[in-house]
Protein backbone atom coordinates (compact mmCIF):
# COMPACT_ATOMS: atom_id res chain seq x y z
CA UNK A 1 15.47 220.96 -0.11
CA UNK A 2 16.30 222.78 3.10
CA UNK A 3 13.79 223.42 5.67
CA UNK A 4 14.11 226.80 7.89
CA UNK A 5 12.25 227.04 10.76
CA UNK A 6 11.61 230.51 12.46
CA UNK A 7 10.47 230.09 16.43
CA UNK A 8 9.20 233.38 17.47
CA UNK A 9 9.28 234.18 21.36
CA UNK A 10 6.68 233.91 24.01
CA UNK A 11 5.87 237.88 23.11
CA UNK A 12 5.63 237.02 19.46
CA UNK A 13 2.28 236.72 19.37
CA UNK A 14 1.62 240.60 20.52
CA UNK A 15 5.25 242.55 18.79
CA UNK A 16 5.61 240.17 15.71
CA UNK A 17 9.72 240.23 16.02
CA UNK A 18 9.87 236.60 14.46
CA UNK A 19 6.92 237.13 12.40
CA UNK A 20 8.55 240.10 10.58
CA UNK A 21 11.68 238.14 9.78
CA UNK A 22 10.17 235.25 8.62
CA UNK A 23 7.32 237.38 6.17
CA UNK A 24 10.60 239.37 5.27
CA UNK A 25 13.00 236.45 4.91
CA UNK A 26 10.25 234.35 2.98
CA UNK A 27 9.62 236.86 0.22
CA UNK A 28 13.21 237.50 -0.23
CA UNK A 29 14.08 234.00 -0.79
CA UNK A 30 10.75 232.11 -2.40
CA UNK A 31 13.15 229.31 -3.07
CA UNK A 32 13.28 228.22 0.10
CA UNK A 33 11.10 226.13 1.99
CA UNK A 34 10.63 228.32 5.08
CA UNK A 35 8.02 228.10 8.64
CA UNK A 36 6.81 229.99 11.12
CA UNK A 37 6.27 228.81 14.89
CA UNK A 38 5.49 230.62 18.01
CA UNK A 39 7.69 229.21 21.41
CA UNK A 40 5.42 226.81 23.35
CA UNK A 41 4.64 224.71 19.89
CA UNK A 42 7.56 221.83 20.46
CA UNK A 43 4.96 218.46 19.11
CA UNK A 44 4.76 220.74 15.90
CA UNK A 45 8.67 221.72 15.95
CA UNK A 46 8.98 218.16 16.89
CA UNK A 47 7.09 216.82 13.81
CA UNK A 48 8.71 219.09 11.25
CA UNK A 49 11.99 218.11 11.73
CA UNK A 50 10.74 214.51 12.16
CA UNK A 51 9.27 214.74 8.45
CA UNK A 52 12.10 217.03 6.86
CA UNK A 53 14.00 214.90 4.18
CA UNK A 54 16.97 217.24 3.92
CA UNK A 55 18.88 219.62 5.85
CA UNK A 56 16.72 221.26 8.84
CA UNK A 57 18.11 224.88 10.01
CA UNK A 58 16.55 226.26 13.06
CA UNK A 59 16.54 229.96 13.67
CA UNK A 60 14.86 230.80 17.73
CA UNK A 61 14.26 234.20 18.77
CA UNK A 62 13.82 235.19 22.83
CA UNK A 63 12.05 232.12 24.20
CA UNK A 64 12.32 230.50 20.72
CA UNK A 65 16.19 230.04 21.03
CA UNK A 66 15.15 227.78 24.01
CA UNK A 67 13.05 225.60 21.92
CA UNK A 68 15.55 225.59 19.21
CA UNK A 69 17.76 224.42 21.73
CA UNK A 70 15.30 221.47 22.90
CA UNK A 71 15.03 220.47 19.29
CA UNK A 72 18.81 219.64 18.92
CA UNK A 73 19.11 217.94 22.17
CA UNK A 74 16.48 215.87 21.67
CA UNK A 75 16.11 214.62 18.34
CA UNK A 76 19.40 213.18 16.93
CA UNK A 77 19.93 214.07 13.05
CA UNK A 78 22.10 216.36 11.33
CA UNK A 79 21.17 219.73 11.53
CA UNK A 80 22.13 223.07 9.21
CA UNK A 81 22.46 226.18 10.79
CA UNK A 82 20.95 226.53 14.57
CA UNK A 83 21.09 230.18 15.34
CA UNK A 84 19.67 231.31 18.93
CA UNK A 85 18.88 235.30 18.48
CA UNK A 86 19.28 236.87 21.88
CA UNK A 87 18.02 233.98 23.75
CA UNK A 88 16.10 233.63 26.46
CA UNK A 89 15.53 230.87 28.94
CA UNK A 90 15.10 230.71 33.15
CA UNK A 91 17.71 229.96 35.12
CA UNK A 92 19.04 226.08 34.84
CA UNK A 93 16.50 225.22 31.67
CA UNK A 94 19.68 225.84 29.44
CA UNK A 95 22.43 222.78 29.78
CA UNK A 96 25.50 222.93 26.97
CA UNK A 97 25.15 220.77 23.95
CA UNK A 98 27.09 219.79 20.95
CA UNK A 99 25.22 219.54 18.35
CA UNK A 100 25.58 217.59 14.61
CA UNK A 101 25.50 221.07 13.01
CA UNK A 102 26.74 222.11 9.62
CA UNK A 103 27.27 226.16 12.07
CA UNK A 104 25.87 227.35 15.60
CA UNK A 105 24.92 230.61 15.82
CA UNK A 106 24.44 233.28 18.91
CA UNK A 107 23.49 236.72 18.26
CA UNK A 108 23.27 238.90 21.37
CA UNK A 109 22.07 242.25 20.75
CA UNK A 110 23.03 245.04 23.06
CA UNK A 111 21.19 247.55 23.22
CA UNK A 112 21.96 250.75 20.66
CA UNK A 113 24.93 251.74 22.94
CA UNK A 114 26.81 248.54 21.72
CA UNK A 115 27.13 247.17 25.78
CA UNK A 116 24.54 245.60 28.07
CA UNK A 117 21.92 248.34 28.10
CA UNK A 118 18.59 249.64 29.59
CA UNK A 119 17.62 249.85 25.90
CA UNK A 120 17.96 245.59 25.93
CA UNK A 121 15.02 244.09 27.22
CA UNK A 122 16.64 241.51 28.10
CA UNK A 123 19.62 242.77 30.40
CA UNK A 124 16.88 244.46 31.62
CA UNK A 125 14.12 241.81 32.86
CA UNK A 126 17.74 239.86 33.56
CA UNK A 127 18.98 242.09 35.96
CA UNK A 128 15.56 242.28 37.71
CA UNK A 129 15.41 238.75 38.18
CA UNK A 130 19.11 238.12 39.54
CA UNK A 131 20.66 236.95 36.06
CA UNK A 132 21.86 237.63 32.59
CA UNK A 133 19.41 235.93 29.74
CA UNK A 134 21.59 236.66 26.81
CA UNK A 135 24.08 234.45 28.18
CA UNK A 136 21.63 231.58 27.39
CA UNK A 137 22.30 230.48 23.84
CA UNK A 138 24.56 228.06 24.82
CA UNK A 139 26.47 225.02 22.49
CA UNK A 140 29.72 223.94 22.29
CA UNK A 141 31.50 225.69 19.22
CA UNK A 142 28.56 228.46 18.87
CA UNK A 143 30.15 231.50 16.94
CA UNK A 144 29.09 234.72 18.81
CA UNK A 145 27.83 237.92 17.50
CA UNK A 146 27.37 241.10 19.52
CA UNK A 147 24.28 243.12 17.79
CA UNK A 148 24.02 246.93 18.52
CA UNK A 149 20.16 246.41 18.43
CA UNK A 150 17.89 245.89 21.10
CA UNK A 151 15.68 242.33 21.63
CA UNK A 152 12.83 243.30 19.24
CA UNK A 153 14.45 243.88 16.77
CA UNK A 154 15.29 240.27 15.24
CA UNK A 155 16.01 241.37 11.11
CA UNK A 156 18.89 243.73 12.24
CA UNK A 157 20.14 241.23 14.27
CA UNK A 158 20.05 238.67 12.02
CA UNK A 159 21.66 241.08 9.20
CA UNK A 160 24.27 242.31 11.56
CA UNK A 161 27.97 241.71 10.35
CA UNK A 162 29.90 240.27 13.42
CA UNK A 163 33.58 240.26 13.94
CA UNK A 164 34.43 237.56 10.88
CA UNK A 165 32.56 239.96 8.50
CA UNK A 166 29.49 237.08 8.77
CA UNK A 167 25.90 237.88 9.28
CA UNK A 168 24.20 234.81 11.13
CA UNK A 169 21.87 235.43 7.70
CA UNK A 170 24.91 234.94 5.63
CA UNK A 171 25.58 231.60 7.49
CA UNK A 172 21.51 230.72 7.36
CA UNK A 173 22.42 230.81 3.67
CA UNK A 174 25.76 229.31 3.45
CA UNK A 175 27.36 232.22 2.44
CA UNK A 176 30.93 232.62 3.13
């Protein structure tokens, strides 16, 4: 059975963005064999995908995508689906990577103007500190999708049809 794992940002812990998903997601699909992290937790990240038997699909949010991103440089299996949602990492943390994934995923959300917008927190703190962090989802042969939504708002994101008429949901899934 397939293992999703859903890595909530540093801010998790006070908005809930990942937390919503994943208590939506999990009810939706009781099938599935589905966890919640907060970002920070990489020994436990570590250890699930260490134990997981079958296919392992990580799904990072914010600061999450960055420990999603650790995970598949680090620990050398065949993934699933490794979806970053509007990522967010400091400047230099993020290095390109290819990794043994049945998809990558990067869904960027811009703001509710459908551009780089005061209404995304993260163009926002980016532009205050001297760079962009939605940029920083980064993996060789990631599929991009541009998400009128701003960075709390993970479900819509997730949901959001991109340009090949594919929510990075539908791909979670395997849905073509």
């Amino acid at each position: 059975m397939a293992l999703d794992i859903i890595i909530g940002g540093a801010g998790d812990r006070v908005f809930g963005c990942a937390r919503r998903y994943f208590e939506l997601f999990r009810r939706e699909h009781p099938e599935r064999d589905v966890v919640y992290l907060t970002q920070g937790r990489r020994r436990q990240l570590r250890a699930l995908a260490d134990a997981a038997q079958g296919e392992v699909n990580l799904i990072g949010h914010s600061w999450g995508a960055a420990d999603a991103s650790w995970l598949v440089r680090t620990v050398p299996r065949a993934w699933g689906a490794v979806i970053g949602v509007d990522g967010v990492a400091k400047p230099g943390r993020w290095r390109p990577c290819t990794p043994d994934a049945r998809a990558v995923v990067s869904v960027r959300g811009t703001g509710s103007e459908g551009r780089i917008s005061d209404g995304n927190l993260t163009a926002w703190m980016g532009r205050g500190i001297g760079h962009a962090f939605p940029e920083a989802f980064r993996c060789e042969g990631v599929t991009r999708i541009d998400a009128p939504f701003a960075h709390y708002d993970m479900t819509r994101m997730m949901r959001w049809m991109g340009e090949s008429g594919q929510s990075a949901e539908d791909v979670l899934l395997g849905r073509k």
